[in-house]
C-alpha atoms as a PDB file:
ATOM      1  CA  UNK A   1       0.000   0.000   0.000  1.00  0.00           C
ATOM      2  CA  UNK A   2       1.488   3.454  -0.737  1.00  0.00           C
ATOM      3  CA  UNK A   3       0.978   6.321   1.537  1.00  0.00           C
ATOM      4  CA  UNK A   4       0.004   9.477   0.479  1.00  0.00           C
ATOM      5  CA  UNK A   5       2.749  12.616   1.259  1.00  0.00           C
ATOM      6  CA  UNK A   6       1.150  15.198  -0.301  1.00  0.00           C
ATOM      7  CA  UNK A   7       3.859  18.583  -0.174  1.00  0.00           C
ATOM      8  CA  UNK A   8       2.487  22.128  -0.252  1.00  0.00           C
ATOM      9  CA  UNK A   9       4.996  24.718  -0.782  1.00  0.00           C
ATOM     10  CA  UNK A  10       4.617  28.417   0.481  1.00  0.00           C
ATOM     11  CA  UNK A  11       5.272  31.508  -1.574  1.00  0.00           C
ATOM     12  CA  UNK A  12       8.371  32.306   0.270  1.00  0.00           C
ATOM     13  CA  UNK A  13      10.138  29.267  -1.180  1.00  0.00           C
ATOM     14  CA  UNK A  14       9.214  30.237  -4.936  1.00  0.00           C
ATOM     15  CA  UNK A  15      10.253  34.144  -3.877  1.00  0.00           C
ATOM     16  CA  UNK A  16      13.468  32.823  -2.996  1.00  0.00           C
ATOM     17  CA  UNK A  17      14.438  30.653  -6.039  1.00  0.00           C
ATOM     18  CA  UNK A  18      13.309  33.764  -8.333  1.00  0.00           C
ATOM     19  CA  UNK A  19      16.260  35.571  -6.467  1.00  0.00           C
ATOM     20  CA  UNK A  20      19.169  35.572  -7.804  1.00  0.00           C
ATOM     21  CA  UNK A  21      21.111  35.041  -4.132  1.00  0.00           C
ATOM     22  CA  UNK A  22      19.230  32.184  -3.064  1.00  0.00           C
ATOM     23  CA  UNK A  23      20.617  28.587  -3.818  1.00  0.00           C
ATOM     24  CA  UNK A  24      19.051  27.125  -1.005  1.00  0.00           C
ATOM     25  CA  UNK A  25      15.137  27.491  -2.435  1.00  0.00           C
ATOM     26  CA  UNK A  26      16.312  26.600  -5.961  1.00  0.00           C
ATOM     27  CA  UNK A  27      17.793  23.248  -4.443  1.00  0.00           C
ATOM     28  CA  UNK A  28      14.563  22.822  -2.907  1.00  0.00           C
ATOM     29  CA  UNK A  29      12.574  23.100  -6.040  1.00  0.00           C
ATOM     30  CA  UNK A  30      14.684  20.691  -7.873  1.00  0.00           C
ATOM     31  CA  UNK A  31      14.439  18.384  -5.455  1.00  0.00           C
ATOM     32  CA  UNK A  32      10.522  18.419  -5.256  1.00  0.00           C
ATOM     33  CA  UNK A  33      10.452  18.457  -9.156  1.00  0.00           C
ATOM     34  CA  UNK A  34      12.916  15.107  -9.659  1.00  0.00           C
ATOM     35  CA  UNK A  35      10.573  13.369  -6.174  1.00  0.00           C
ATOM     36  CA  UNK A  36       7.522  14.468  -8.443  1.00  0.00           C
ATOM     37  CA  UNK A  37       8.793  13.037 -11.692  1.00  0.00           C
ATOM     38  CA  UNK A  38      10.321   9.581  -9.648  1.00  0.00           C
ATOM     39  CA  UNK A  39       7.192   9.159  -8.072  1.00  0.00           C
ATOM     40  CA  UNK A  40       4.252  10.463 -10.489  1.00  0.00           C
ATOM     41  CA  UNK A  41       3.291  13.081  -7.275  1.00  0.00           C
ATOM     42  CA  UNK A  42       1.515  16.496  -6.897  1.00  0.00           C
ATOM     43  CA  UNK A  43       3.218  19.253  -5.513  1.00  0.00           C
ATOM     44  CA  UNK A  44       0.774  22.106  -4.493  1.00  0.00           C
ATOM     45  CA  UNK A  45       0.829  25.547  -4.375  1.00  0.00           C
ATOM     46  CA  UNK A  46      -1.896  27.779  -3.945  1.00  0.00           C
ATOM     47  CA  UNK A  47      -3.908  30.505  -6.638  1.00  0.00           C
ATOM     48  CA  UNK A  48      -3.097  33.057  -3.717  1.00  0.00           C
ATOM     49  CA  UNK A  49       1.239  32.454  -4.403  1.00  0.00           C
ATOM     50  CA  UNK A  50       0.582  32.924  -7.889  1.00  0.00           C
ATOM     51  CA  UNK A  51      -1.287  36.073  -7.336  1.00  0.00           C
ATOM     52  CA  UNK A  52       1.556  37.089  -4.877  1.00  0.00           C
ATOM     53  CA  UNK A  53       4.504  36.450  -7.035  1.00  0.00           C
ATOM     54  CA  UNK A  54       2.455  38.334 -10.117  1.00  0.00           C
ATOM     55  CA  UNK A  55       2.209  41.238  -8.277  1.00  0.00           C
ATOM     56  CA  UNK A  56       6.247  41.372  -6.461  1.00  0.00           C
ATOM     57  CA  UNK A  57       7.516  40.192  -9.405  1.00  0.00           C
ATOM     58  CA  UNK A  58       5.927  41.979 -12.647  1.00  0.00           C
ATOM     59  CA  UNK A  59       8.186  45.122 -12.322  1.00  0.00           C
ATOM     60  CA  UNK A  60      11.547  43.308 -11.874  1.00  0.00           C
ATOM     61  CA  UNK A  61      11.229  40.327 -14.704  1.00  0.00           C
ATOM     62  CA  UNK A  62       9.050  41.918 -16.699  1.00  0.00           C
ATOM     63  CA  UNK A  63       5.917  40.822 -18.839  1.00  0.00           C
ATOM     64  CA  UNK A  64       7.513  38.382 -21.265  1.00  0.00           C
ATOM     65  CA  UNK A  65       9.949  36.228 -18.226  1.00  0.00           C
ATOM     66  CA  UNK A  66       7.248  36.671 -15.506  1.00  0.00           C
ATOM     67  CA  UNK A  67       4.844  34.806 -18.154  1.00  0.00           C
ATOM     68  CA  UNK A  68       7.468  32.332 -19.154  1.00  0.00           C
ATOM     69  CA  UNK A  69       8.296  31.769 -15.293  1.00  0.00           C
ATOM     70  CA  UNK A  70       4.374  31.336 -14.070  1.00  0.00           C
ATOM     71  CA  UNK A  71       4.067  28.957 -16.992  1.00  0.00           C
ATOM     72  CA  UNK A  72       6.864  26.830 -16.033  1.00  0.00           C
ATOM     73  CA  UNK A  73       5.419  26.797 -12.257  1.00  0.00           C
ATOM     74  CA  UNK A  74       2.040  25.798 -13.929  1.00  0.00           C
ATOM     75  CA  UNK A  75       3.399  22.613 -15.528  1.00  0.00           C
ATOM     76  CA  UNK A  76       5.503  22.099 -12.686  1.00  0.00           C
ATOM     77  CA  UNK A  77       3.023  22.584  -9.068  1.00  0.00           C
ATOM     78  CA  UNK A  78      -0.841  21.631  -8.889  1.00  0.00           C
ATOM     79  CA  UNK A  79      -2.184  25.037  -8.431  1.00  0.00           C
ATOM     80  CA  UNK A  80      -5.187  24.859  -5.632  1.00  0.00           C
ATOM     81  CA  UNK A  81      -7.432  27.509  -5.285  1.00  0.00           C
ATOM     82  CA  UNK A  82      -9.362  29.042  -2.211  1.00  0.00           C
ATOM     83  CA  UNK A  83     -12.655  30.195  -1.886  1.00  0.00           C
ATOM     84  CA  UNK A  84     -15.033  32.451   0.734  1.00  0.00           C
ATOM     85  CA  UNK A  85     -15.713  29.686   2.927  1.00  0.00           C
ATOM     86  CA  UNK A  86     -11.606  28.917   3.138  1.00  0.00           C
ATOM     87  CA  UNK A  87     -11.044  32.687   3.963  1.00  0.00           C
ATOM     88  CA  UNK A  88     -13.716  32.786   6.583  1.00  0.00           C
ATOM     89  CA  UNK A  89     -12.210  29.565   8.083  1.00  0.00           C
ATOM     90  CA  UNK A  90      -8.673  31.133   7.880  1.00  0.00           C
ATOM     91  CA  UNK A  91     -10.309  33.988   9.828  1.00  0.00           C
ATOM     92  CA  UNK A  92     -11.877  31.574  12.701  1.00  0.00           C
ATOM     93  CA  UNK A  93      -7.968  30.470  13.293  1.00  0.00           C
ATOM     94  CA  UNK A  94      -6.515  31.624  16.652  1.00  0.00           C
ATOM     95  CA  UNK A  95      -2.988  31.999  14.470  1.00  0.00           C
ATOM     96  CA  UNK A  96      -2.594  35.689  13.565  1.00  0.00           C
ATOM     97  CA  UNK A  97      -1.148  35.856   9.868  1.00  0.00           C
ATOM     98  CA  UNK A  98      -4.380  35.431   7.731  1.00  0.00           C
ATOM     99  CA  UNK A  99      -2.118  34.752   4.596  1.00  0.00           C
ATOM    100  CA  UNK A 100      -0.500  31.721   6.150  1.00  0.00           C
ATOM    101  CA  UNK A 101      -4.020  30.347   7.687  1.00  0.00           C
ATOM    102  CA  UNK A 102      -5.498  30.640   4.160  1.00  0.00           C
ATOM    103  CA  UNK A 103      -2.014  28.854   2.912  1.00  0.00           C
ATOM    104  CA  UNK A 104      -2.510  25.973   5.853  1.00  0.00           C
ATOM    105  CA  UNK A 105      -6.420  25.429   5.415  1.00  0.00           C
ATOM    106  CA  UNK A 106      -5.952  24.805   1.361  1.00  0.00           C
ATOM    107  CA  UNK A 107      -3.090  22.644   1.971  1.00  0.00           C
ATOM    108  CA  UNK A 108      -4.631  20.710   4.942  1.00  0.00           C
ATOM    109  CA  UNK A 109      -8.063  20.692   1.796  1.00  0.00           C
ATOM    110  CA  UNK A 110      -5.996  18.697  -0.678  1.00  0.00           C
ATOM    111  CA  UNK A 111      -4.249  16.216   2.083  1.00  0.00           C
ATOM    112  CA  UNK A 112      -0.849  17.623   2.442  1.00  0.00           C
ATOM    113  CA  UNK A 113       1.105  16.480   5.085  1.00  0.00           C
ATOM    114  CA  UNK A 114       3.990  18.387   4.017  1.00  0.00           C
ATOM    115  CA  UNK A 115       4.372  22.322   4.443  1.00  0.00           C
ATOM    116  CA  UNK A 116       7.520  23.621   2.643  1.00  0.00           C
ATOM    117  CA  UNK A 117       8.626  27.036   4.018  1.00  0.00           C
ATOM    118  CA  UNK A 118      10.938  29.227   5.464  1.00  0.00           C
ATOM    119  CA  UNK A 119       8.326  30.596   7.885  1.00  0.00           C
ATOM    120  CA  UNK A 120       9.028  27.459  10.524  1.00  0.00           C
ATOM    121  CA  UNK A 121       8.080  28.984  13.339  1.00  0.00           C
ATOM    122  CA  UNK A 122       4.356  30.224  12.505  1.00  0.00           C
ATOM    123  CA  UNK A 123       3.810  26.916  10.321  1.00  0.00           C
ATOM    124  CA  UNK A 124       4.878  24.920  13.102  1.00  0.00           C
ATOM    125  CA  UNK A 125       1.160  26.021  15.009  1.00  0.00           C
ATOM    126  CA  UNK A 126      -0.674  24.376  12.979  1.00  0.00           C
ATOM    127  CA  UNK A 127      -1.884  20.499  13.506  1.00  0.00           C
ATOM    128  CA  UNK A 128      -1.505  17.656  11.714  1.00  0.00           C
ATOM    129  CA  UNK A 129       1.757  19.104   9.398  1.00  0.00           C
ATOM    130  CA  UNK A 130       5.516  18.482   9.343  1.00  0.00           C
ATOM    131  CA  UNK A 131       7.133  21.677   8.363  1.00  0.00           C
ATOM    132  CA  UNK A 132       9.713  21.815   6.385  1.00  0.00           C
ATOM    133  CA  UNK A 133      12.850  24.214   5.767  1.00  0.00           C
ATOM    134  CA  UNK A 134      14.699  24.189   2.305  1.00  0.00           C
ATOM    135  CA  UNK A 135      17.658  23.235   3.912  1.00  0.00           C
ATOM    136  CA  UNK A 136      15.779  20.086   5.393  1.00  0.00           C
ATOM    137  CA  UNK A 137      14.270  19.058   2.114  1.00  0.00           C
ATOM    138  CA  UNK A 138      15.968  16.186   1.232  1.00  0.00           C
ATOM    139  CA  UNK A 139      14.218  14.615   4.808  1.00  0.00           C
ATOM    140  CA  UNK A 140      11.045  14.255   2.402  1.00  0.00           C
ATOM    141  CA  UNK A 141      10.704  10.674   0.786  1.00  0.00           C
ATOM    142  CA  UNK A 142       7.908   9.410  -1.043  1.00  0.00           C
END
């Protein structure tokens, strides 16, 4: 029987491989693209990160890389959107960041187990996750 380790990965991780300075989150997303492609898995993010990196990143790439960039993410994550009901649940959380409670209860809707970040500490609230730092990514097996 094969278990089911679903892996969401937050924004920050993405934010950081699109930086030129940061090794650490590309390493990351090459190792969760060759698991995915061993192991015929989904890796999720969520409609919100694309929104987010749209918006920081649209001035500094441009139209033409931003576009070729999102595109590659699209064949690359299973994108997982959020609705009303998944904002007002986000807003019922005692944890204060709204963004990251909207992040968690879309990830926690599609199964993951899995929460790729570099925000540790506030991920590490939430129940029934194992967080998990770039630097620590090679600790996920399917």
């Amino acid at each position: 029987m094969t278990k089911t380790l679903n892996v969401f990965v937050d924004t920050n991780i993405i934010v950081g491989a699109w930086h030129e300075n940061k090794h650490k989150e590309d390493e990351c997303l090459q190792y969760l693209y060759k698991l995915k492609n061993l192991h015929k898995k989904q890796i999720f993010i969520s409609s919100l990160t694309f929104a987010q990196l749209s918006s920081m990143f649209q001035k500094k790439l441009g139209d033409k890389e931003l576009r070729k960039r999102l595109q590659i993410l699209l064949s690359k994550f299973t994108i997982l959107a959020f609705s009303p009901e998944d904002i007002e649940k986000a807003m019922r959380l005692e944890e204060t960041d709204i963004e990251d409670n909207i992040q968690y209860i879309i990830g926690r809707k599609a199964k993951c187990t899995y929460f790729v970040t570099r925000n540790k500490r506030d991920f590490a609230k939430y129940a029934n996750i194992f967080v998990v730092s770039p630097e620590r990514i090679n600790t996920i097996d399917f």
